[in-house]
N, C-alpha and C. Protein backbone atom coordinates (compact mmCIF):
# COMPACT_ATOMS: atom_id res chain seq x y z
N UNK A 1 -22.64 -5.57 -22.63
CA UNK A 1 -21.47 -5.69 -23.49
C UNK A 1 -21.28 -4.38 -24.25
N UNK A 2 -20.07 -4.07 -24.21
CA UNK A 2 -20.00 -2.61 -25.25
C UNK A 2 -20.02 -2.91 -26.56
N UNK A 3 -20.53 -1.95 -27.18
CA UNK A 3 -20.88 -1.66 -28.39
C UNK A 3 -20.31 -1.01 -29.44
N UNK A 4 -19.98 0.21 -28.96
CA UNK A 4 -19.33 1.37 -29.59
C UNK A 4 -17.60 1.27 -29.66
N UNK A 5 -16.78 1.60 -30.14
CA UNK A 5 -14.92 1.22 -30.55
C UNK A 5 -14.61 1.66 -29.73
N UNK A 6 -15.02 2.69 -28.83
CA UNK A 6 -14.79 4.06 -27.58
C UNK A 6 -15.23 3.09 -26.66
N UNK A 7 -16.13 2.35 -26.45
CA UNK A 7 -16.10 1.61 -25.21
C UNK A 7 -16.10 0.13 -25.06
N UNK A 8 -15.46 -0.53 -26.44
CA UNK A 8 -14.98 -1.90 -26.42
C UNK A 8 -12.99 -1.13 -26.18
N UNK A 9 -12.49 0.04 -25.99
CA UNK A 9 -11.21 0.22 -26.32
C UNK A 9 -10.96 0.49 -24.18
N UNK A 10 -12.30 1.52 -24.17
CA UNK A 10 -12.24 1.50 -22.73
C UNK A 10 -12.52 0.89 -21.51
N UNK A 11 -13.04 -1.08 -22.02
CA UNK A 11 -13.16 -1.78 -21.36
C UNK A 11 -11.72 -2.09 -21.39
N UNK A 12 -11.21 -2.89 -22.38
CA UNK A 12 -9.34 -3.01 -22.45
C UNK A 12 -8.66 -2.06 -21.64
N UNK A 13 -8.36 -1.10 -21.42
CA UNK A 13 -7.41 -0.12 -20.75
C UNK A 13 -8.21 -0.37 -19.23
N UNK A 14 -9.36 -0.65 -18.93
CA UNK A 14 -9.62 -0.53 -17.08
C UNK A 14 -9.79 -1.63 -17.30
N UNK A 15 -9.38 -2.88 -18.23
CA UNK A 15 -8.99 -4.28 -17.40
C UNK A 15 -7.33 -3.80 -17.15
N UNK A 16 -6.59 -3.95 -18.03
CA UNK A 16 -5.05 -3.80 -17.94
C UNK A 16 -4.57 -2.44 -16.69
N UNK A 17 -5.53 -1.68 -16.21
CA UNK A 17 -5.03 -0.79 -15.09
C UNK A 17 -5.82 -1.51 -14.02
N UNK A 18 -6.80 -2.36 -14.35
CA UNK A 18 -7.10 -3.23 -13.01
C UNK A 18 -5.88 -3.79 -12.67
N UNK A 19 -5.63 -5.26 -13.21
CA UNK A 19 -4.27 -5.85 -13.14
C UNK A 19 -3.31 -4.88 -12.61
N UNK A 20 -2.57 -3.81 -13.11
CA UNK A 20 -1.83 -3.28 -12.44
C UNK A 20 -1.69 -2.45 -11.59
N UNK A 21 -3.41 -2.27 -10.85
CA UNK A 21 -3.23 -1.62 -9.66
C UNK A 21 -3.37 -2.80 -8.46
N UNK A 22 -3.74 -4.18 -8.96
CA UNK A 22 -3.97 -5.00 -8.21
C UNK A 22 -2.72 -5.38 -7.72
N UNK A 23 -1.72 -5.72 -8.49
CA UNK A 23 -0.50 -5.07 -8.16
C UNK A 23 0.22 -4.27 -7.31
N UNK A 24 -0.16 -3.33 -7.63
CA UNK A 24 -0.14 -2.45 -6.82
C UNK A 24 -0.18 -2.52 -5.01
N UNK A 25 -1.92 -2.94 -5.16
CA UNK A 25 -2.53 -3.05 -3.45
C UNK A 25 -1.48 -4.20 -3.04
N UNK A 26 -1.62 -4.84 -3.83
CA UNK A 26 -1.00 -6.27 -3.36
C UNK A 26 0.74 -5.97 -2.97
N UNK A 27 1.59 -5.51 -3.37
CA UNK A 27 2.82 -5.40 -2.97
C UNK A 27 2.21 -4.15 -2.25
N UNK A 28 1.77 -2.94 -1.94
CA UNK A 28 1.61 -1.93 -0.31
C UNK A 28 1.27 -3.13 0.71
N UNK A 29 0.07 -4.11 0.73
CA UNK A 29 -0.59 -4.98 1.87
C UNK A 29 1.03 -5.75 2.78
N UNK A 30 1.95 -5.90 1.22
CA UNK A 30 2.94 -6.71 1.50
C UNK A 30 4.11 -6.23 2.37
N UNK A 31 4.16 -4.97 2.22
CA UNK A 31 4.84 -4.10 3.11
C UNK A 31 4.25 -4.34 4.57
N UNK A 32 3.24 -3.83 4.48
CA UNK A 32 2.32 -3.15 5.76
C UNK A 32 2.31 -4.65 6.25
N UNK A 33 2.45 -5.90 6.15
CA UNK A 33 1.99 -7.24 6.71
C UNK A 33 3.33 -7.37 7.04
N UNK A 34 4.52 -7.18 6.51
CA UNK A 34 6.28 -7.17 6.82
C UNK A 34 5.98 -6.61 8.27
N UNK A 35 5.39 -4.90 8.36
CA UNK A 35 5.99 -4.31 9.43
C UNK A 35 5.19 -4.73 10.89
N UNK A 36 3.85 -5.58 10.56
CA UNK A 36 3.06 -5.86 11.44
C UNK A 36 3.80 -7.24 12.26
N UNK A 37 3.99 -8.06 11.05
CA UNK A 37 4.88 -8.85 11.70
C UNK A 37 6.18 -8.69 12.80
N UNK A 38 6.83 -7.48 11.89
CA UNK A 38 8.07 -7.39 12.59
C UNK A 38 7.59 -6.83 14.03
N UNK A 39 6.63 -6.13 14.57
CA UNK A 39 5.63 -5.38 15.72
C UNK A 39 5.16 -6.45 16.48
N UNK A 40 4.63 -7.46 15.34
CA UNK A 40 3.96 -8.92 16.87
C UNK A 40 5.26 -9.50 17.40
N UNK A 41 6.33 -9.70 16.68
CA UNK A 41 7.73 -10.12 17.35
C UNK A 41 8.24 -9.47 18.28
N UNK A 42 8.26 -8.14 18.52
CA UNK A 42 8.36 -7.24 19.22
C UNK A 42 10.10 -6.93 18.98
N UNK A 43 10.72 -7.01 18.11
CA UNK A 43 11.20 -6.44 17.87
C UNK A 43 11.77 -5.26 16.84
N UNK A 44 11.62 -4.16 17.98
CA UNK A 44 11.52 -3.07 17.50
C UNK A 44 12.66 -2.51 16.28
N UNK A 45 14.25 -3.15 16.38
CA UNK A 45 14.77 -2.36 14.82
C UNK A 45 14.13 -2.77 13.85
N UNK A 46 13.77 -3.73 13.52
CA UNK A 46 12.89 -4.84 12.56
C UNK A 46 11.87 -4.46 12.33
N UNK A 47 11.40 -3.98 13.12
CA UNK A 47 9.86 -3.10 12.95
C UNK A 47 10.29 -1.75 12.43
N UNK A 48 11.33 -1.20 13.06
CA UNK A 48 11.33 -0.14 12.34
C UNK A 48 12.24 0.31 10.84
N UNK A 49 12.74 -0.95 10.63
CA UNK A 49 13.38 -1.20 9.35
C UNK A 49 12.42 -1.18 8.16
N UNK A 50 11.50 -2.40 8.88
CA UNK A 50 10.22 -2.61 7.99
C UNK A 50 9.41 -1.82 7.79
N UNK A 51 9.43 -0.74 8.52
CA UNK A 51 8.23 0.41 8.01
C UNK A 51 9.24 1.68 7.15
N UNK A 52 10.58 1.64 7.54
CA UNK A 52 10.84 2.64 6.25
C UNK A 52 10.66 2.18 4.99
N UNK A 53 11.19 1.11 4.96
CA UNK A 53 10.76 0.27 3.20
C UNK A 53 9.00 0.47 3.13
N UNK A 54 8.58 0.39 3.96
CA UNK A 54 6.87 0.37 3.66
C UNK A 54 6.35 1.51 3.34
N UNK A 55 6.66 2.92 4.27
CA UNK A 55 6.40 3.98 3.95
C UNK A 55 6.56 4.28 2.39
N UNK A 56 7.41 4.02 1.73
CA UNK A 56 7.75 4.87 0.56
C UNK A 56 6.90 4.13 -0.29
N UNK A 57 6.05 3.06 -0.18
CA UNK A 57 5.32 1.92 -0.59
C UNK A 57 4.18 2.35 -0.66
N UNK A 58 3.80 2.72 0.05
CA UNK A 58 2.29 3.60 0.53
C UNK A 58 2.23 4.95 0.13
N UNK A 59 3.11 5.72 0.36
CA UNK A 59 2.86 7.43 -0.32
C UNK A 59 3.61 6.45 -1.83
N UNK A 60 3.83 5.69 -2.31
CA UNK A 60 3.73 5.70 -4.07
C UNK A 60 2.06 5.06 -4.49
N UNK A 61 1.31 4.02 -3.37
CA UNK A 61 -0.29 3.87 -3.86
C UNK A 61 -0.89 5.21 -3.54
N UNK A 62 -0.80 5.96 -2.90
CA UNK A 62 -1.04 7.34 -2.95
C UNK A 62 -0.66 7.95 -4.21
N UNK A 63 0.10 8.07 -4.58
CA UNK A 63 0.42 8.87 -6.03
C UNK A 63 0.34 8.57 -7.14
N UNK A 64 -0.12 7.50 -7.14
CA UNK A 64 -0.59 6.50 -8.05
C UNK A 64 -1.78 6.11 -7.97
N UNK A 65 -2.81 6.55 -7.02
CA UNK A 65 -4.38 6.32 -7.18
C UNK A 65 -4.82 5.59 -6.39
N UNK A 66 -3.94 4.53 -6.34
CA UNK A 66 -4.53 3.34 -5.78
C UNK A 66 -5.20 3.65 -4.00
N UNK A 67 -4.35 4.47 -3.52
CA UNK A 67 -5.17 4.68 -2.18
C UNK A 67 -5.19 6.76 -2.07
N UNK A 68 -6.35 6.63 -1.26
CA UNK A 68 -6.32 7.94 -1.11
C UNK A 68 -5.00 8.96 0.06
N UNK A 69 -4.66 10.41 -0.51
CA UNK A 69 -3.40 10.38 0.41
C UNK A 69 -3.40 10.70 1.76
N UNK A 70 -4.43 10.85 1.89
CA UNK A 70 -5.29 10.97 3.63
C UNK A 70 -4.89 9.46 4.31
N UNK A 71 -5.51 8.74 3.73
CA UNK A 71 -5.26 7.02 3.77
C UNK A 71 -4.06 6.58 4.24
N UNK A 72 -3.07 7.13 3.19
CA UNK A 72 -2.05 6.56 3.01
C UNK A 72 -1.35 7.21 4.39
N UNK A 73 -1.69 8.64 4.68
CA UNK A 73 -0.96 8.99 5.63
C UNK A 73 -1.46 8.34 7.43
N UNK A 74 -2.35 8.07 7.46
CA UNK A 74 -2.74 7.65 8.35
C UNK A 74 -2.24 6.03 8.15
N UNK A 75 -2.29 5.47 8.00
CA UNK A 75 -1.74 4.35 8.07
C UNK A 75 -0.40 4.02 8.04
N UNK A 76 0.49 5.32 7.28
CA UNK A 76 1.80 5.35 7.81
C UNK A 76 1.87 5.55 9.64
N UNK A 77 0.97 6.58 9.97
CA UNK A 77 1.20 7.42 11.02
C UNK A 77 0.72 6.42 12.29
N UNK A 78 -0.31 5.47 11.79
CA UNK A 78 -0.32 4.30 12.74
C UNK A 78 0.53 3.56 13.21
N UNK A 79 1.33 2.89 11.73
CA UNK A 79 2.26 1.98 11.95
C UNK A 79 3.70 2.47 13.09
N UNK A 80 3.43 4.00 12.52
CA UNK A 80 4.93 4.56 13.33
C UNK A 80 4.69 4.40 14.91
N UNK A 81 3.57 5.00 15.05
CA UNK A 81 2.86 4.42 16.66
C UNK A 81 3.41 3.52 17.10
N UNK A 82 2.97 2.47 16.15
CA UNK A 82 3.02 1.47 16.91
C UNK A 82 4.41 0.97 17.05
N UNK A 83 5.21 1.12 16.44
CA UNK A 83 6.77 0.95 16.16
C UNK A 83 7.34 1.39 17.32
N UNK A 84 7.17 2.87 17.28
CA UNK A 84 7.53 3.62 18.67
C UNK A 84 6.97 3.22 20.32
N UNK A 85 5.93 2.59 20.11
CA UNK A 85 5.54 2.26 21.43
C UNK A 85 6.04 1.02 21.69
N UNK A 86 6.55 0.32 21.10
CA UNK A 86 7.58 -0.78 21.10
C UNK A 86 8.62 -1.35 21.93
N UNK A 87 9.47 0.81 22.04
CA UNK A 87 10.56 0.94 22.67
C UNK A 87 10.00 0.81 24.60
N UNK A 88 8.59 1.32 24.36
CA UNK A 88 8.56 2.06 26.29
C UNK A 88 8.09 0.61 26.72
């Protein structure tokens, strides 16, 4: 249990940025589960509708901490894959 005003103040602030990065993960997963869906349907505008809204979803948990931007780019760069291989 903290002790000190400095770390009963800095348990409060990394609960309240927990919560709102949980947030966070939780609406990117929500994207990225949109565009997977729209990919098992196999249809491809839908898929690729769903990953522009997602992209900008993912480079913002990137800029915002929540994921790293290596991460973020690769998992854009998957989804587009897979979007594109859709069409052949």
């Amino acid at each position: 249990m903290a002790n000190t005003k400095s770390a009963k103040k800095a348990t409060r602030v990394s609960a309240r940025r927990t919560e709102i990065n949980k947030n966070r993960v939780s609406r990117m997963r929500t994207f990225v589960r949109k565009v997977e869906e729209a990919i098992a349907s196999g249809n491809q505008a839908e898929a690729a509708a769903a990953l522009q809204a997602a992209q900008p979803e993912l480079m913002r948990g990137a800029q915002k901490g929540v994921l790293h931007k290596n991460t973020a780019s690769r998992k854009v760069s998957r989804l587009a894959a897979r979007v594109k291989a859709l069409k052949a």
